[in-house]
Protein backbone atom coordinates (compact mmCIF):
# COMPACT_ATOMS: atom_id res chain seq x y z
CA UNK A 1 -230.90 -98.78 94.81
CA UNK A 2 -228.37 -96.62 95.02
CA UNK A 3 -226.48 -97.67 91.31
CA UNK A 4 -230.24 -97.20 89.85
CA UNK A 5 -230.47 -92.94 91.50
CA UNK A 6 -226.92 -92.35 90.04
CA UNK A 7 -227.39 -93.62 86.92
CA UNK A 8 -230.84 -91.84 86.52
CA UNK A 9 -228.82 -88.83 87.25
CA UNK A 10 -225.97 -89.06 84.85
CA UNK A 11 -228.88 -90.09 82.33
CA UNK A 12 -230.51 -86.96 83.16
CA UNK A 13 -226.96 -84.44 82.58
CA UNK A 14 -226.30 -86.06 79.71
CA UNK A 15 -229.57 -85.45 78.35
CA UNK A 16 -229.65 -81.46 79.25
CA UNK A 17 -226.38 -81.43 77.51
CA UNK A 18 -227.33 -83.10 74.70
CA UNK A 19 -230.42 -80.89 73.86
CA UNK A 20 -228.37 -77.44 75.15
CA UNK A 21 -226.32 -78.57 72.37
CA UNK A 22 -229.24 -78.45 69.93
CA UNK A 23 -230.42 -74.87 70.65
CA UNK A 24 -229.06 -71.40 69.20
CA UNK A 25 -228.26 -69.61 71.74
CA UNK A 26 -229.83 -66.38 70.10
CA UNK A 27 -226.99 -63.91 70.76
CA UNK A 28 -227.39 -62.27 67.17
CA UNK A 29 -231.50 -62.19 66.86
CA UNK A 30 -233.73 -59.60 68.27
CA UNK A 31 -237.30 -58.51 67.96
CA UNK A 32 -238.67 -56.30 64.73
CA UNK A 33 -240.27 -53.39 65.43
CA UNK A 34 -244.16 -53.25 65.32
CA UNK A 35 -244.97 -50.80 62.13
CA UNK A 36 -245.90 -51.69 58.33
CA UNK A 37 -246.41 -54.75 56.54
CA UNK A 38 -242.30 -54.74 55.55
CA UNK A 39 -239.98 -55.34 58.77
CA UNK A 40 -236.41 -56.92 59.54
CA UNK A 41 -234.76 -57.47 62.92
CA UNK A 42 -233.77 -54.37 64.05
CA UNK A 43 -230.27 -54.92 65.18
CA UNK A 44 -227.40 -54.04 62.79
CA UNK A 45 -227.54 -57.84 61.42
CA UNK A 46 -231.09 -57.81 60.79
CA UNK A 47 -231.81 -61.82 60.54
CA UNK A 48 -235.11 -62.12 58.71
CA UNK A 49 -237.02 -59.60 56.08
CA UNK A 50 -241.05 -60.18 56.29
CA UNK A 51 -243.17 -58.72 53.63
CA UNK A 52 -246.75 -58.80 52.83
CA UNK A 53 -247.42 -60.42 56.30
CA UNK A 54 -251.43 -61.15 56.98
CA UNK A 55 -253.82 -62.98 59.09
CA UNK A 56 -257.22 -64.32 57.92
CA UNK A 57 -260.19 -66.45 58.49
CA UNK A 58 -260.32 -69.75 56.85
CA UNK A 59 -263.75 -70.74 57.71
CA UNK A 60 -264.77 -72.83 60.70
CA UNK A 61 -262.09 -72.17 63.34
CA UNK A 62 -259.47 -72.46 60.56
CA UNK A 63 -257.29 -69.22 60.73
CA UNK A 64 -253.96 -68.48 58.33
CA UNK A 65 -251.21 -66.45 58.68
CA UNK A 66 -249.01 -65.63 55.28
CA UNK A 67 -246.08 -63.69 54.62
CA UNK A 68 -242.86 -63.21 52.33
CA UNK A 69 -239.77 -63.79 53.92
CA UNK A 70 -236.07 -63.54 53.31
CA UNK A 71 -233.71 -64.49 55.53
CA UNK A 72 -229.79 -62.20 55.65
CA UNK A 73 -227.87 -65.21 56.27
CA UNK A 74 -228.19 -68.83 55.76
CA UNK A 75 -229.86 -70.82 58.23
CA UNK A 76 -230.23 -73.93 59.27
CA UNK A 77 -233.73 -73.81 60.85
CA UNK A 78 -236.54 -71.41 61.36
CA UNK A 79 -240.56 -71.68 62.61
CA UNK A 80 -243.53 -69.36 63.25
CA UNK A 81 -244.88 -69.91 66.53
CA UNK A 82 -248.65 -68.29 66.62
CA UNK A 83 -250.53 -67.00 69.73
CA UNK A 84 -254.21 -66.18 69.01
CA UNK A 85 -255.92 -63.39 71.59
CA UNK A 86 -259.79 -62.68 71.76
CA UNK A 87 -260.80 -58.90 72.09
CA UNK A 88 -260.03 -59.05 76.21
CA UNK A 89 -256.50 -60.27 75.93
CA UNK A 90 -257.00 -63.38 77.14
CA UNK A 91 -255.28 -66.59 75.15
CA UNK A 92 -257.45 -68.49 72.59
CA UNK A 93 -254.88 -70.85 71.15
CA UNK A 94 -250.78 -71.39 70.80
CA UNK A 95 -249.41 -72.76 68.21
CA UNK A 96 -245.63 -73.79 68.95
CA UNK A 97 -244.83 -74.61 65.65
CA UNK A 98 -247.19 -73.69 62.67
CA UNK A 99 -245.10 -73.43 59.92
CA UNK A 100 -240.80 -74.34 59.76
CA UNK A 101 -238.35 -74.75 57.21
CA UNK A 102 -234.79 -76.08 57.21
CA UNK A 103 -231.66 -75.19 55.42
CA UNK A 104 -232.72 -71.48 54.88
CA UNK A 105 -230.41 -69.59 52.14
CA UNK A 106 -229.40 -66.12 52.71
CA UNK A 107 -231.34 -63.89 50.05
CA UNK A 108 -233.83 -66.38 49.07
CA UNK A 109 -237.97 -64.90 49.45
CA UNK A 110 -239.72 -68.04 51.19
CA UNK A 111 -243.83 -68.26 51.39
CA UNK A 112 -244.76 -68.63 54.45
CA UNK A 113 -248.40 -70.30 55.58
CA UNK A 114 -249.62 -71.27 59.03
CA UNK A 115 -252.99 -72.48 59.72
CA UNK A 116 -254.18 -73.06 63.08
CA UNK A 117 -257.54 -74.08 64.32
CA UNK A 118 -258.92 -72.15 67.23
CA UNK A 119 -262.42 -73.65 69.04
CA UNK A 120 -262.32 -71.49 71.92
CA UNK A 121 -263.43 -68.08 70.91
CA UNK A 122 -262.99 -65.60 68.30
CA UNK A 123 -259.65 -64.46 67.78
CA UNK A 124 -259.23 -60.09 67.49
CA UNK A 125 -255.61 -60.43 67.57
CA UNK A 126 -252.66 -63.14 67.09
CA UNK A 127 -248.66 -62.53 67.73
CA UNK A 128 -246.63 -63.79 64.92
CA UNK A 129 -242.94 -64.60 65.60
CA UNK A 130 -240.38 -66.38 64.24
CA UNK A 131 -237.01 -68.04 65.88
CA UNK A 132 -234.33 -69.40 64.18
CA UNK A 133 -234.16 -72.28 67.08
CA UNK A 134 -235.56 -75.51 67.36
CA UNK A 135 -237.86 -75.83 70.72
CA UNK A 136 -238.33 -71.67 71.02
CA UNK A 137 -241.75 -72.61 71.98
CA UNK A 138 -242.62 -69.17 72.01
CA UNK A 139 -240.28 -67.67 74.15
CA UNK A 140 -240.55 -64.23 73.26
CA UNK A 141 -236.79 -63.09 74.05
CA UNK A 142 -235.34 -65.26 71.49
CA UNK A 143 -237.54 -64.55 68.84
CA UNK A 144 -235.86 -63.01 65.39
CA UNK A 145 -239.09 -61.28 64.42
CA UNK A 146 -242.30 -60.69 66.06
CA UNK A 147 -245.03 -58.42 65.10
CA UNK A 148 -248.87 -58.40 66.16
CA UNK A 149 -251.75 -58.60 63.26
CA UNK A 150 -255.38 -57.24 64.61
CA UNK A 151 -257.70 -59.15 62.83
């Protein structure tokens, strides 16, 4: 019994390490500001540029966000996570990953789309941020960009 707890263990370790080892840890990336439809990270190495970024009704519970972006630097991953907010505040929907891309070159103006299908309410807002980590899961503090669109 005793072999069976310390190998669960050392299974356990070795599995923390091996996904710490998979995550950024974030120490460049901070959070955009919150004016106008153009915005970078505002540290001095802004990470991502996002232009024309917009929220809209798809019909039935289907909702899009879409936006222009162009990563500073190459990267090897980024998502959009999406949080969708009725007109109280409260949480309709989060989406952890709605839209990713790997192998992201420095310069290069990607389309962005994320659809997400909320059946609890009508949204009035949704938070829009993107992480250059896999498993962010919406963890605001590591996010690269984040802005809020009222819809």
């Amino acid at each position: 019994m005793k072999k069976v707890f310390l190998i669960a263990v050392v299974l356990l370790v070795a599995a923390v390490v091996a996904v710490s080892g998979c995550v950024d840890s974030g120490s460049d990336s901070s959070t955009g500001n919150s004016s106008g439809d153009t915005q970078a990270a505002t540290n001095d190495q802004s990470s991502i540029t996002v232009d024309n970024l917009k929220a809209s009704s798809a019909g039935y519970g289907s909702y899009e966000v879409t936006a222009s972006i162009k990563p500073a630097k190459d990267m090897d991953y980024m998502e959009m996570v999406l949080i969708w907010y009725d007109s109280s505040g409260a949480v309709l929907q989060k989406d952890p990953l709605a839209w990713n891309i790997n192998n992201a070159k420095a310069g290069q103006t990607i389309k962005v789309k994320g659809t997400s299908y909320v059946d609890s309410g009508e949204p009035a807002k949704v938070d829009v941020m993107f992480f250059d980590s896999v498993f962010s899961d919406g963890d605001e503090s590591s996010a690269i960009y984040k802005k809020t669109l009222t819809l």
